[in-house]
PDB file of N, CA and C in Angstrom:
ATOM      1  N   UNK A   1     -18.786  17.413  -3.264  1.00  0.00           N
ATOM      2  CA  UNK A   1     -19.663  18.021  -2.266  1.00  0.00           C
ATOM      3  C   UNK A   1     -20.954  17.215  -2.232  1.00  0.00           C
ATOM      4  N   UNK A   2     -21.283  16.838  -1.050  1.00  0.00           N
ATOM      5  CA  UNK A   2     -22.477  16.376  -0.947  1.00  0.00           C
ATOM      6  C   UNK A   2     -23.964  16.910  -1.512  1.00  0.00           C
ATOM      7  N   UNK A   3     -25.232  16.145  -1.801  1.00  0.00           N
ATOM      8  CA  UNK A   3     -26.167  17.002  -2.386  1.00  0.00           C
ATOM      9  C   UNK A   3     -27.491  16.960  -1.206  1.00  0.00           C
ATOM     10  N   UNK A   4     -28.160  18.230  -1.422  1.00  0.00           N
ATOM     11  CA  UNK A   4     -29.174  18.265  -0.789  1.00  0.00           C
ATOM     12  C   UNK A   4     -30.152  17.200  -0.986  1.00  0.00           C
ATOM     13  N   UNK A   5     -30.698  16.770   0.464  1.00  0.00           N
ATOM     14  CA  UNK A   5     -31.675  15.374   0.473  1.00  0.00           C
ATOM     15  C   UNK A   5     -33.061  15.409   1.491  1.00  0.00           C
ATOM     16  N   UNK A   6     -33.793  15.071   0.931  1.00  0.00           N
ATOM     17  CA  UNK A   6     -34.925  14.837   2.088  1.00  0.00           C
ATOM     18  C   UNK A   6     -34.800  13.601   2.650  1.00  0.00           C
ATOM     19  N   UNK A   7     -34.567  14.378   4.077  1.00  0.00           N
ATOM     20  CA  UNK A   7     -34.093  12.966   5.223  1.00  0.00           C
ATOM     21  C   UNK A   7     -35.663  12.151   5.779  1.00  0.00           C
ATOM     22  N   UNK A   8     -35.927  10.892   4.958  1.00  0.00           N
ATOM     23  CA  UNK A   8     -36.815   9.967   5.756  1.00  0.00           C
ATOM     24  C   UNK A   8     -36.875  10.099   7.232  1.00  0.00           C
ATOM     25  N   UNK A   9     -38.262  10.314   7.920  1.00  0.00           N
ATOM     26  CA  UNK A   9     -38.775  10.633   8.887  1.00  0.00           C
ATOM     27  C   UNK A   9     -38.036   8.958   9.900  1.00  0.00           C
ATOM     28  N   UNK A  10     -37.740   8.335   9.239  1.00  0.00           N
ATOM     29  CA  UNK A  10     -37.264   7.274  10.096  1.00  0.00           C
ATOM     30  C   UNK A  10     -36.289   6.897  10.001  1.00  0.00           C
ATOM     31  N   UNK A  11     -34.780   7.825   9.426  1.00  0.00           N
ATOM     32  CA  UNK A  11     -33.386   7.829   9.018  1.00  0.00           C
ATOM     33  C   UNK A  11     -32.758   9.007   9.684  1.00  0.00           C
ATOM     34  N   UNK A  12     -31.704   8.777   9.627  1.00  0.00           N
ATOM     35  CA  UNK A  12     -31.160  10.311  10.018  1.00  0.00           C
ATOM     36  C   UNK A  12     -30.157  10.598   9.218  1.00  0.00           C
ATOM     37  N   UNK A  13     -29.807  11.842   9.040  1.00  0.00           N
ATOM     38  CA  UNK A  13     -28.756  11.789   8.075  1.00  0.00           C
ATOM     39  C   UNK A  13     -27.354  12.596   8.683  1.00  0.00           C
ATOM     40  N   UNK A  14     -26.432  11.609   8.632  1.00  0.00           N
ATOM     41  CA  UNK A  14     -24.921  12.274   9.077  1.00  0.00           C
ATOM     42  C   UNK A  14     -24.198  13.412   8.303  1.00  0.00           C
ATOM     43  N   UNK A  15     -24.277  14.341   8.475  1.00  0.00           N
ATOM     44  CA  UNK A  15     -23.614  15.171   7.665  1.00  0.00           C
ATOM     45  C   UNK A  15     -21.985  15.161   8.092  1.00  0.00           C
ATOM     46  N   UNK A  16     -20.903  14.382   7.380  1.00  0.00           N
ATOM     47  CA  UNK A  16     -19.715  14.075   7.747  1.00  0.00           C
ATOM     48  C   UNK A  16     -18.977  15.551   7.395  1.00  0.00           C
ATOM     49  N   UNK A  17     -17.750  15.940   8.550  1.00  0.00           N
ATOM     50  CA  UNK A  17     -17.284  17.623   7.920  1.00  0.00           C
ATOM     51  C   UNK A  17     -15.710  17.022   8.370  1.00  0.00           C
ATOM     52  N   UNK A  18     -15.017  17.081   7.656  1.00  0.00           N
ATOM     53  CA  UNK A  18     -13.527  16.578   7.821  1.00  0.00           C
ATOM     54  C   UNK A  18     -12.836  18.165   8.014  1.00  0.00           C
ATOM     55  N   UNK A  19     -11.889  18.315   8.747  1.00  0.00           N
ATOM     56  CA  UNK A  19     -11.090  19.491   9.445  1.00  0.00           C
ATOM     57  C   UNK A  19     -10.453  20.016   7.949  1.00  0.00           C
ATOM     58  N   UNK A  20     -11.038  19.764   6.715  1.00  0.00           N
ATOM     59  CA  UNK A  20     -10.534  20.177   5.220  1.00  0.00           C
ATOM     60  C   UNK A  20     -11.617  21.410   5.353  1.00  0.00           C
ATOM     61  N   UNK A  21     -13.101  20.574   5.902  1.00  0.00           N
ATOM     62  CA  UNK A  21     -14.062  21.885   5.663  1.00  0.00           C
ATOM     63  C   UNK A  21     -15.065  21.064   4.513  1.00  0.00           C
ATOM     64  N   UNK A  22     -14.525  20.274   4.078  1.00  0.00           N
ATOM     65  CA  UNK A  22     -14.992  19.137   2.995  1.00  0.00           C
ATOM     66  C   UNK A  22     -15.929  18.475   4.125  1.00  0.00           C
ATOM     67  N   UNK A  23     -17.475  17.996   3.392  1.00  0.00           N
ATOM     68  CA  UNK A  23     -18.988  17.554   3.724  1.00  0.00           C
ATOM     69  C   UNK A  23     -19.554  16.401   2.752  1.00  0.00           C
ATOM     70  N   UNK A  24     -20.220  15.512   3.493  1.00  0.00           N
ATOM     71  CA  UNK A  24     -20.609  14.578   2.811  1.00  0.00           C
ATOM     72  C   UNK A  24     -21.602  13.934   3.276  1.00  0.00           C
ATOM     73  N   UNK A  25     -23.252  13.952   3.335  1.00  0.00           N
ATOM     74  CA  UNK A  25     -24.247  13.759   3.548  1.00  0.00           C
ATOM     75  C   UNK A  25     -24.666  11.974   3.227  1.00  0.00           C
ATOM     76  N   UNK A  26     -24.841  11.516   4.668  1.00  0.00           N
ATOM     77  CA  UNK A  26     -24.843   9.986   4.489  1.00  0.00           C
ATOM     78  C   UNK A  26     -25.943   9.834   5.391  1.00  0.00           C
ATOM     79  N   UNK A  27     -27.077   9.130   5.030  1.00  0.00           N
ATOM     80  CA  UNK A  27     -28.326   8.359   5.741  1.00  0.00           C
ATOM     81  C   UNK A  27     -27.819   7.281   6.478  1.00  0.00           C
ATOM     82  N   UNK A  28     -28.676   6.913   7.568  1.00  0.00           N
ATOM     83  CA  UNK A  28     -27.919   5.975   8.551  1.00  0.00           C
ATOM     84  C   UNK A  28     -29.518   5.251   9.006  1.00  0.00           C
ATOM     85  N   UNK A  29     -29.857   4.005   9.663  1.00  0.00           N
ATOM     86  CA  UNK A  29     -30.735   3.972  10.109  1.00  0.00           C
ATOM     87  C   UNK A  29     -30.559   3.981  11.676  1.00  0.00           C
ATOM     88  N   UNK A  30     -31.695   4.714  12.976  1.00  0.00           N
ATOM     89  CA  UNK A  30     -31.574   4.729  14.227  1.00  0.00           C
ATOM     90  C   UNK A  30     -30.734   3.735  15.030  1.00  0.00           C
ATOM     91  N   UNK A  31     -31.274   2.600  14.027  1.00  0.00           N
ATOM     92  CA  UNK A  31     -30.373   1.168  15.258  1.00  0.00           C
ATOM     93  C   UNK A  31     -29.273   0.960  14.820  1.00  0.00           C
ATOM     94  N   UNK A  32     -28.318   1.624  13.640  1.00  0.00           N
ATOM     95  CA  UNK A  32     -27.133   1.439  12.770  1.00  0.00           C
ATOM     96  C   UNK A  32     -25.940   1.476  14.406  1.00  0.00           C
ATOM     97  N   UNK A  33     -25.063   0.882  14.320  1.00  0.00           N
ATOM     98  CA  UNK A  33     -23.969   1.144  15.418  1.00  0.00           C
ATOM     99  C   UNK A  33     -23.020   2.048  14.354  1.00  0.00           C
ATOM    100  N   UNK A  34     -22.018   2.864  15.415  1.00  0.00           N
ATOM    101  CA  UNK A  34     -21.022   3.476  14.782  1.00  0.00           C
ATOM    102  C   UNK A  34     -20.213   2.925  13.843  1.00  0.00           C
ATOM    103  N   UNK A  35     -19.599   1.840  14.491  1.00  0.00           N
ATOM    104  CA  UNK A  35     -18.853   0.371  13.842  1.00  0.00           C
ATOM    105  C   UNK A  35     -19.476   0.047  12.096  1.00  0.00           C
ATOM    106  N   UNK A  36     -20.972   0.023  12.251  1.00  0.00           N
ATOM    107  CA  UNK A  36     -21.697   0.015  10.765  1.00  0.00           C
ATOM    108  C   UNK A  36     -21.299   0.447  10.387  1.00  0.00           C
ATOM    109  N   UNK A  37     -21.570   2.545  10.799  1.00  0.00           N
ATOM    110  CA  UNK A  37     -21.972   3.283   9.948  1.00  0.00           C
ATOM    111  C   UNK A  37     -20.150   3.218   9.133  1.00  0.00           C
ATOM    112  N   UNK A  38     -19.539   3.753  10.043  1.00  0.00           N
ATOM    113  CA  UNK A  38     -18.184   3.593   9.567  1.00  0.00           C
ATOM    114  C   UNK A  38     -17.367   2.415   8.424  1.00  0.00           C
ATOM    115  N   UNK A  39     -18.083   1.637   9.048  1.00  0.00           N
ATOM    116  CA  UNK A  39     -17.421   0.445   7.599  1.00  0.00           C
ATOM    117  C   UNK A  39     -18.721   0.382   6.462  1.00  0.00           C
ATOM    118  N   UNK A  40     -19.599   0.917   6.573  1.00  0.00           N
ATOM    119  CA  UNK A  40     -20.117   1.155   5.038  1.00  0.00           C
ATOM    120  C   UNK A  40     -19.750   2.472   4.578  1.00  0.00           C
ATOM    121  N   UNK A  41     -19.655   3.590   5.340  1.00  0.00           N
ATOM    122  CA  UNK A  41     -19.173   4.892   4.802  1.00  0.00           C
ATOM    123  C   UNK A  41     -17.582   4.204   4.370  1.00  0.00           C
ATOM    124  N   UNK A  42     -16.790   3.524   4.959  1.00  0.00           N
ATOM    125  CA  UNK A  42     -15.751   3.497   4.047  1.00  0.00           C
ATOM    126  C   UNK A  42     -15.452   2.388   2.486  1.00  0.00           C
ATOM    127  N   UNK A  43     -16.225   1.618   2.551  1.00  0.00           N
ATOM    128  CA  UNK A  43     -16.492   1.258   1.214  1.00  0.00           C
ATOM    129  C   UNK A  43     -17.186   2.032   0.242  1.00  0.00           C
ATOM    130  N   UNK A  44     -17.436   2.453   0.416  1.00  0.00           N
ATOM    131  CA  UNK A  44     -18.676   3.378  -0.409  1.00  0.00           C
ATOM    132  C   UNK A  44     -18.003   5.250  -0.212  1.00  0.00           C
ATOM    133  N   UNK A  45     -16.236   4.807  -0.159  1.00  0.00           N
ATOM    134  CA  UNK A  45     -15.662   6.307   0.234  1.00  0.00           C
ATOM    135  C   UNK A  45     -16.563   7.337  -1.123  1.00  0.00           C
ATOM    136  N   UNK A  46     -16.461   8.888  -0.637  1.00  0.00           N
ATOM    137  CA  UNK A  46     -17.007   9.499  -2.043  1.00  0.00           C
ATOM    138  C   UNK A  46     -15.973  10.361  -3.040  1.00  0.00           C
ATOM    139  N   UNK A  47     -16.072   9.787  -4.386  1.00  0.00           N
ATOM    140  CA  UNK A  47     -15.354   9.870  -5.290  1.00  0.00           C
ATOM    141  C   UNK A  47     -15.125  11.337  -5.245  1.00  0.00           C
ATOM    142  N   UNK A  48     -16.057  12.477  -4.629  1.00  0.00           N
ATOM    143  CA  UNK A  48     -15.066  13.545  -4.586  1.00  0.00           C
ATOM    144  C   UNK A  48     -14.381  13.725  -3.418  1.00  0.00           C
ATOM    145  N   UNK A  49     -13.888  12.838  -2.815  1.00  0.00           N
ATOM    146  CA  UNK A  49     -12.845  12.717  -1.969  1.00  0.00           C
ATOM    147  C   UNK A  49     -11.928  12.062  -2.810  1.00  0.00           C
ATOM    148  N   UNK A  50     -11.854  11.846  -3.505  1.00  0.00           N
ATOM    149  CA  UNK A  50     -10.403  10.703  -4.260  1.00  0.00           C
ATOM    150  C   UNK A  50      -8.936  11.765  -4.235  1.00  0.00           C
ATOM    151  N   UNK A  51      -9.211  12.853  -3.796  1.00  0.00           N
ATOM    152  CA  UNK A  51      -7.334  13.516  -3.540  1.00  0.00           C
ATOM    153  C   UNK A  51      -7.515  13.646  -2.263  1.00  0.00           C
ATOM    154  N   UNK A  52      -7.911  13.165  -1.602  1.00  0.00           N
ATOM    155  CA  UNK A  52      -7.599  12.968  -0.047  1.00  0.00           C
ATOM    156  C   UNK A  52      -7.119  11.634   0.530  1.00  0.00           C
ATOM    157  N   UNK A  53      -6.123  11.792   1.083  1.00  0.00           N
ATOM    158  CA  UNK A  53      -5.635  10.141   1.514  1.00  0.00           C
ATOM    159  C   UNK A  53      -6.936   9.731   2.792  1.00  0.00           C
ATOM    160  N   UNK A  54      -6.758   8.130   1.974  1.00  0.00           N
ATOM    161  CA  UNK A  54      -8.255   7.355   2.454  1.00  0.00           C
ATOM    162  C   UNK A  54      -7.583   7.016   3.454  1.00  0.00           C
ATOM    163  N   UNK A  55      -7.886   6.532   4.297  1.00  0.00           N
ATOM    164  CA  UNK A  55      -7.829   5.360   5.708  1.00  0.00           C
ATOM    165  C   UNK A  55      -7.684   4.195   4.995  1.00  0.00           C
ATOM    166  N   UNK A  56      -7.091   3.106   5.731  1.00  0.00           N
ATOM    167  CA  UNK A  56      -6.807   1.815   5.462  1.00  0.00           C
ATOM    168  C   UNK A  56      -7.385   1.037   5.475  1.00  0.00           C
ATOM    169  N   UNK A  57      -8.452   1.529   6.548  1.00  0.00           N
ATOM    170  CA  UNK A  57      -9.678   0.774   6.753  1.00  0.00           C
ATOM    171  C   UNK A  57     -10.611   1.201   8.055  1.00  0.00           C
ATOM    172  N   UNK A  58     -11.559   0.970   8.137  1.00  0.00           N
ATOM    173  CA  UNK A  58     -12.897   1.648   8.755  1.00  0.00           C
ATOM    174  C   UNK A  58     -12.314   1.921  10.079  1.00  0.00           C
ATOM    175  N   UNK A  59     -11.426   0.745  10.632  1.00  0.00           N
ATOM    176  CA  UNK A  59     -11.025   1.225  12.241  1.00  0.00           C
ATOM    177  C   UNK A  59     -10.107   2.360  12.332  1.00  0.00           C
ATOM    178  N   UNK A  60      -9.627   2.907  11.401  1.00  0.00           N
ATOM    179  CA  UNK A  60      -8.825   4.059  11.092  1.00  0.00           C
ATOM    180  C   UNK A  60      -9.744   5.420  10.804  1.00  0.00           C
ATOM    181  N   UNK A  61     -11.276   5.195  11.180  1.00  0.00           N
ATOM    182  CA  UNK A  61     -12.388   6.159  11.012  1.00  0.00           C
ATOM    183  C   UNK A  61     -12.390   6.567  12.308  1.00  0.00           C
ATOM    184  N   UNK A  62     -12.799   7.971  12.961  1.00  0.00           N
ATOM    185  CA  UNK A  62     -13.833   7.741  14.005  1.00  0.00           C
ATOM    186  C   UNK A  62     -14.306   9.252  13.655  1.00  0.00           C
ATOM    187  N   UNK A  63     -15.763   8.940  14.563  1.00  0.00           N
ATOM    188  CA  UNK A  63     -17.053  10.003  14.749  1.00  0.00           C
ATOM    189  C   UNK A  63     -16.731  10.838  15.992  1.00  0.00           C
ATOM    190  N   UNK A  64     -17.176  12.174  16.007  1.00  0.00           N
ATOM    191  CA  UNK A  64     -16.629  13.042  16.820  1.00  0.00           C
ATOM    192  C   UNK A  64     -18.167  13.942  16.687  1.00  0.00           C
ATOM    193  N   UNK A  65     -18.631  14.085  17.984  1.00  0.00           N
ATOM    194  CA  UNK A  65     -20.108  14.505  17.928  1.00  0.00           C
ATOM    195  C   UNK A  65     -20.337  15.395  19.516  1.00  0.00           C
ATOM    196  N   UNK A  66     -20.551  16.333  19.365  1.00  0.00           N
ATOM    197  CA  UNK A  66     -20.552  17.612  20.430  1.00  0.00           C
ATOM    198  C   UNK A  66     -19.301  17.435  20.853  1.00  0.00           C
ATOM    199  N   UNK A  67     -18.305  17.536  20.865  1.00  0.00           N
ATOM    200  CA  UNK A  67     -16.859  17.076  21.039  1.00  0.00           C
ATOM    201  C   UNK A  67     -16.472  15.731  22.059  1.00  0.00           C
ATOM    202  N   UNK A  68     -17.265  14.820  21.323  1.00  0.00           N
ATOM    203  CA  UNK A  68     -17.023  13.714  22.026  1.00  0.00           C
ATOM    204  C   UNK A  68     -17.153  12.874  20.912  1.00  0.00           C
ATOM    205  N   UNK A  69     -15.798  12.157  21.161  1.00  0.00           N
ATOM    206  CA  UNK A  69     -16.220  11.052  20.377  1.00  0.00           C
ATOM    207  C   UNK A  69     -16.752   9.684  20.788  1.00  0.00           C
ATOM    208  N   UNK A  70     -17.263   8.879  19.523  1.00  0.00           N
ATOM    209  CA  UNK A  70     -18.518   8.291  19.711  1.00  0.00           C
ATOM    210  C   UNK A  70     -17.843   6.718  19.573  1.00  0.00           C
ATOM    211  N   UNK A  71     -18.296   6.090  20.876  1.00  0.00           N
ATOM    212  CA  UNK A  71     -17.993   4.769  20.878  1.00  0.00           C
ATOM    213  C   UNK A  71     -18.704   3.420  19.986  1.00  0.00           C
ATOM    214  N   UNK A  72     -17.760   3.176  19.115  1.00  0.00           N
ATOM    215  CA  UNK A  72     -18.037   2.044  18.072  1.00  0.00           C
ATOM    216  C   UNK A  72     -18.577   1.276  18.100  1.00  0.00           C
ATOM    217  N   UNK A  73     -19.580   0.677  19.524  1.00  0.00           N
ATOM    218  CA  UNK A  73     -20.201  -0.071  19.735  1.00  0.00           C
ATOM    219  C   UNK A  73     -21.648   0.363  19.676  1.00  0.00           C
ATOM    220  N   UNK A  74     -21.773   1.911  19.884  1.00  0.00           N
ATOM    221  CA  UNK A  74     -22.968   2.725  20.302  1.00  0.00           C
ATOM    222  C   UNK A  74     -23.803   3.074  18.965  1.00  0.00           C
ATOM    223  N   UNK A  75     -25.264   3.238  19.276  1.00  0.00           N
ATOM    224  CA  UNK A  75     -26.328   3.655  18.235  1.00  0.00           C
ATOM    225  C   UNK A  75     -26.162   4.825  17.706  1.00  0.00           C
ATOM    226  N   UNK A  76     -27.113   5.074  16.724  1.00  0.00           N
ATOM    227  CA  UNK A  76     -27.404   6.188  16.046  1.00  0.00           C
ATOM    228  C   UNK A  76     -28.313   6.927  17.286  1.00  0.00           C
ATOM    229  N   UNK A  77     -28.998   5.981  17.510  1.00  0.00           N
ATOM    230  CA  UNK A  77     -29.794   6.841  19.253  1.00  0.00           C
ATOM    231  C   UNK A  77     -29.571   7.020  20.074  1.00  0.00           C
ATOM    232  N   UNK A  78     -28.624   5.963  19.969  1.00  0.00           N
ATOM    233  CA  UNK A  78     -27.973   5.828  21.774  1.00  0.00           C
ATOM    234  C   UNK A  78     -27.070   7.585  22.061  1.00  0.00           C
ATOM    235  N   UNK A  79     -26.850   7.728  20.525  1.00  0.00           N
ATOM    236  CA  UNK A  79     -25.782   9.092  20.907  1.00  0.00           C
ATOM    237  C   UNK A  79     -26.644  10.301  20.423  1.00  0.00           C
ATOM    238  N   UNK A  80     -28.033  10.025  20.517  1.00  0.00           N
ATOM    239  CA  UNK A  80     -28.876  11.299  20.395  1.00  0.00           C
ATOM    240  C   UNK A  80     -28.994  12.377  19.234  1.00  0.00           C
ATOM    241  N   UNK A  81     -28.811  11.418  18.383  1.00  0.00           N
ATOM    242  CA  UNK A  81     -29.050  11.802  16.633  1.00  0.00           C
ATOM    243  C   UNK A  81     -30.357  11.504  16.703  1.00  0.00           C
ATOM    244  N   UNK A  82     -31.322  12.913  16.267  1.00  0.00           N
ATOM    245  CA  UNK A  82     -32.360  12.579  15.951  1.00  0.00           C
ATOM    246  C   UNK A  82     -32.781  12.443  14.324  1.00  0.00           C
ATOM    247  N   UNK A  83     -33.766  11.438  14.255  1.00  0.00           N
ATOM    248  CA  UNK A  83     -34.218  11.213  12.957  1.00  0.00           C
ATOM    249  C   UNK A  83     -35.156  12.307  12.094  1.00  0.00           C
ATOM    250  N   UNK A  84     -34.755  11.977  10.654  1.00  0.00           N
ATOM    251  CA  UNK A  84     -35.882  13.062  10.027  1.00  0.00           C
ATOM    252  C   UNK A  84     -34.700  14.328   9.551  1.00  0.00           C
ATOM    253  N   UNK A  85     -33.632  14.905  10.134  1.00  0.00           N
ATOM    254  CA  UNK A  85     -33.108  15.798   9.838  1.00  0.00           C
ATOM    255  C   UNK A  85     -31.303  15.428   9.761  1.00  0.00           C
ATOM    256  N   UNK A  86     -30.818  16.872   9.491  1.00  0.00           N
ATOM    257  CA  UNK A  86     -29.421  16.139   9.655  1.00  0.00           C
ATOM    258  C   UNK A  86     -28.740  16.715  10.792  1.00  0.00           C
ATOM    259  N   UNK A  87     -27.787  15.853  11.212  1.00  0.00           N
ATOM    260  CA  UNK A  87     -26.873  16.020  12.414  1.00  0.00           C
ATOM    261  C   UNK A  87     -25.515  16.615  11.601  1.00  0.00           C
ATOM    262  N   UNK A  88     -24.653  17.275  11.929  1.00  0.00           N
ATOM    263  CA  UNK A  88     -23.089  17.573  11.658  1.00  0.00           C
ATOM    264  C   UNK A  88     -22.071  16.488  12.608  1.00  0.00           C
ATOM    265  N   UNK A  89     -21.500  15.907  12.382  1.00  0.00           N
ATOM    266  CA  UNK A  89     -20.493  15.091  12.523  1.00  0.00           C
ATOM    267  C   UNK A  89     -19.428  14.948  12.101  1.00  0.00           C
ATOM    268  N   UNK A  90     -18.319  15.459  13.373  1.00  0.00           N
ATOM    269  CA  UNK A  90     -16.898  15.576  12.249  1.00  0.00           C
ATOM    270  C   UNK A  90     -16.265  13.900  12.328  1.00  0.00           C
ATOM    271  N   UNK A  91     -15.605  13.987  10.927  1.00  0.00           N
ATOM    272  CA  UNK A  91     -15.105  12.598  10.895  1.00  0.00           C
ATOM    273  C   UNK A  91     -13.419  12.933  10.787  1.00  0.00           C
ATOM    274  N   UNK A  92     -12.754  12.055  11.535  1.00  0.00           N
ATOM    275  CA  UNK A  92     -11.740  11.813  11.787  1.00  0.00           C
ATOM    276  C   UNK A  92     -10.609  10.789  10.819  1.00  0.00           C
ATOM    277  N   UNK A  93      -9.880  10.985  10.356  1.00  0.00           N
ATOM    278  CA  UNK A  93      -9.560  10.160   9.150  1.00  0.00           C
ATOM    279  C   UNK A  93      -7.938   9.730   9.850  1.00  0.00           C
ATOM    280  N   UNK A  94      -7.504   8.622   9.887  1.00  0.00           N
ATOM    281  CA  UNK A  94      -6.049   8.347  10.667  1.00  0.00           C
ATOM    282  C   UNK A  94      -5.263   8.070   9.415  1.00  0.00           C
ATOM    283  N   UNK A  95      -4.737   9.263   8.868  1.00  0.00           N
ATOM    284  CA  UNK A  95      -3.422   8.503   7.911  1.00  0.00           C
ATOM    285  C   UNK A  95      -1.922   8.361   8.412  1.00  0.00           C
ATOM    286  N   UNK A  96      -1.339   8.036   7.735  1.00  0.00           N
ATOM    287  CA  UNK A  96       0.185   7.348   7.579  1.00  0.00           C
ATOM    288  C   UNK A  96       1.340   8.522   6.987  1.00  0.00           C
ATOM    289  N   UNK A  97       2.158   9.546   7.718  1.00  0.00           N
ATOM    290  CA  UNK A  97       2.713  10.482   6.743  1.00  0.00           C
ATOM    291  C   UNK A  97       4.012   9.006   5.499  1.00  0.00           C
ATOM    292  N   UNK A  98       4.361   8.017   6.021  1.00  0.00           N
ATOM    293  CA  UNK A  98       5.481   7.306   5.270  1.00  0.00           C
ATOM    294  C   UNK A  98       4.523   5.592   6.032  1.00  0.00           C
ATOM    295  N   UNK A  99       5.079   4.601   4.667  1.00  0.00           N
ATOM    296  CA  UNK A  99       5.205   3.841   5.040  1.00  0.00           C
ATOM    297  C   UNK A  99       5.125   2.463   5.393  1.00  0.00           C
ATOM    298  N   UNK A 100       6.244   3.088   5.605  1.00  0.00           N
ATOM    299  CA  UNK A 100       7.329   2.152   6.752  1.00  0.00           C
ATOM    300  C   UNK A 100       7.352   2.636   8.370  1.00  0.00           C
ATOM    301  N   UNK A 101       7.463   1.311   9.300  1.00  0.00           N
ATOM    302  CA  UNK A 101       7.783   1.698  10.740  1.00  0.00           C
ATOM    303  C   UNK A 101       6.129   1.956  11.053  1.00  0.00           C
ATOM    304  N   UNK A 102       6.348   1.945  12.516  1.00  0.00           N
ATOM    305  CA  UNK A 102       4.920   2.033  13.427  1.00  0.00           C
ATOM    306  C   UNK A 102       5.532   3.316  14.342  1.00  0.00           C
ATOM    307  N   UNK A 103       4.121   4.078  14.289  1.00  0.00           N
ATOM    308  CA  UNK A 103       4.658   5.078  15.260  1.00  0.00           C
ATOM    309  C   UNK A 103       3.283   5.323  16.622  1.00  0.00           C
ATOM    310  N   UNK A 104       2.804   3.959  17.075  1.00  0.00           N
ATOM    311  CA  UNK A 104       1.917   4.525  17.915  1.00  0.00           C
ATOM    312  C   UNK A 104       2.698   4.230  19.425  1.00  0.00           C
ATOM    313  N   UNK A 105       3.570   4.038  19.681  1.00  0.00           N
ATOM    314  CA  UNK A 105       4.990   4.281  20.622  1.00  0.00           C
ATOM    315  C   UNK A 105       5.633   5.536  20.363  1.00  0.00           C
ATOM    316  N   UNK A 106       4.787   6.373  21.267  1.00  0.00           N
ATOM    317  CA  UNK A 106       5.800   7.662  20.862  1.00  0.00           C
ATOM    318  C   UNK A 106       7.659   7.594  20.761  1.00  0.00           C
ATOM    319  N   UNK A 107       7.683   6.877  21.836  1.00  0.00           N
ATOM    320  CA  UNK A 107       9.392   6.783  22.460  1.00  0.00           C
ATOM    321  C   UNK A 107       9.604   6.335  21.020  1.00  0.00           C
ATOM    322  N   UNK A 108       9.753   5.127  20.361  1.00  0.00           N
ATOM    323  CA  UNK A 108       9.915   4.479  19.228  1.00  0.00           C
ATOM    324  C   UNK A 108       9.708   5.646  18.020  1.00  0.00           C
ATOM    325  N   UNK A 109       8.913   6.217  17.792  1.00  0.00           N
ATOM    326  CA  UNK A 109       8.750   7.284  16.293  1.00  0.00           C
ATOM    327  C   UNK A 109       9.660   8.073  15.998  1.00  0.00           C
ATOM    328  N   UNK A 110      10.623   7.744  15.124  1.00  0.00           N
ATOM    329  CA  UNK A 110      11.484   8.406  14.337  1.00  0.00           C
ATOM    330  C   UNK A 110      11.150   8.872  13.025  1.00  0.00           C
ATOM    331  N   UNK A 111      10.969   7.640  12.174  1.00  0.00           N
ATOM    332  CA  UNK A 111      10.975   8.361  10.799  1.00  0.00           C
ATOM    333  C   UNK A 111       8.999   8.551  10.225  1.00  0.00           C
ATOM    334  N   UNK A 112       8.282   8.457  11.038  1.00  0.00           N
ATOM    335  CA  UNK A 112       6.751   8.401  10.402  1.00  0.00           C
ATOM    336  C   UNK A 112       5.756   8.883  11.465  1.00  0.00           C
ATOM    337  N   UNK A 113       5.470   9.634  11.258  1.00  0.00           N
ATOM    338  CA  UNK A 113       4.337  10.158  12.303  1.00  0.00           C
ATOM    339  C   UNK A 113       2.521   9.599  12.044  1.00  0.00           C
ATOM    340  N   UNK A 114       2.153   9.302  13.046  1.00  0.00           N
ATOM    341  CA  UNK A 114       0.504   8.881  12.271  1.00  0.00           C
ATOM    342  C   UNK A 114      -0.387  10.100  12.799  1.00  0.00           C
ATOM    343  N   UNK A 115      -1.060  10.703  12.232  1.00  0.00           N
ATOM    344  CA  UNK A 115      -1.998  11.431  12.627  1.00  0.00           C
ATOM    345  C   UNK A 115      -3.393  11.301  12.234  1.00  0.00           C
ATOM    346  N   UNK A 116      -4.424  12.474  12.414  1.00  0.00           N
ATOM    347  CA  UNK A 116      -6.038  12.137  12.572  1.00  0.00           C
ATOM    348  C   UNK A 116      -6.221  13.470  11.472  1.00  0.00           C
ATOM    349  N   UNK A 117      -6.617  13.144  10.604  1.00  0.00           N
ATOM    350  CA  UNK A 117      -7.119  14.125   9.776  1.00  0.00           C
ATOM    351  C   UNK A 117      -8.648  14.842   9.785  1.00  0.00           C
TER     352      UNK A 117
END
């Protein structure tokens, strides 16, 4: 579980909430792009996530913010996160149920389904 933080008046802080209900409080700076924030949040995954299957890698992340999700190219401002406090942001996690085989061809998916956690 994430810990309580005083958010720098010139940071903002993502409060990540995965559809587990599971939270994880990450500082970002205003000009950070999604694309950043996402590939440093996934190196730096948090060890009390370690029984949750990780993503493969950051493009297997995405941000989901007033129910829109947030294009990987776009700011911390551009998508109207204000600084100083925290925002809620659900994060989206794409795992693999098997594998073997590709299943982003629906027609093609037999034995492995991919979904968004």
């Amino acid at each position: 579980m994430s810990q309580e933080k005083t958010v720098p008046s010139d940071k903002a802080q993502l409060t990540f909430l995965l559809v587990s209900g599971q939270k994880w409080d990450y500082i970002v700076a205003p000009t950070d792009t999604v694309e950043q924030v996402l590939t440093r949040f996934f190196s730096e995954w948090p060890q009390e996530w370690a029984s949750l299957p990780k993503a493969n890698g950051p493009e297997n992340l995405k941000m989901l913010l007033r129910g829109k999700f947030l294009e990987r190219q776009s700011t911390i401002t551009s998508n109207q996160i204000p600084t100083g406090q925290a925002t809620v942001v659900h994060l989206l996690i794409k795992n693999e149920a098997t594998a073997e085989g590709d299943c982003f061809n629906v027609s093609t998916c037999t034995t492995r389904e991919a979904s968004w956690v």
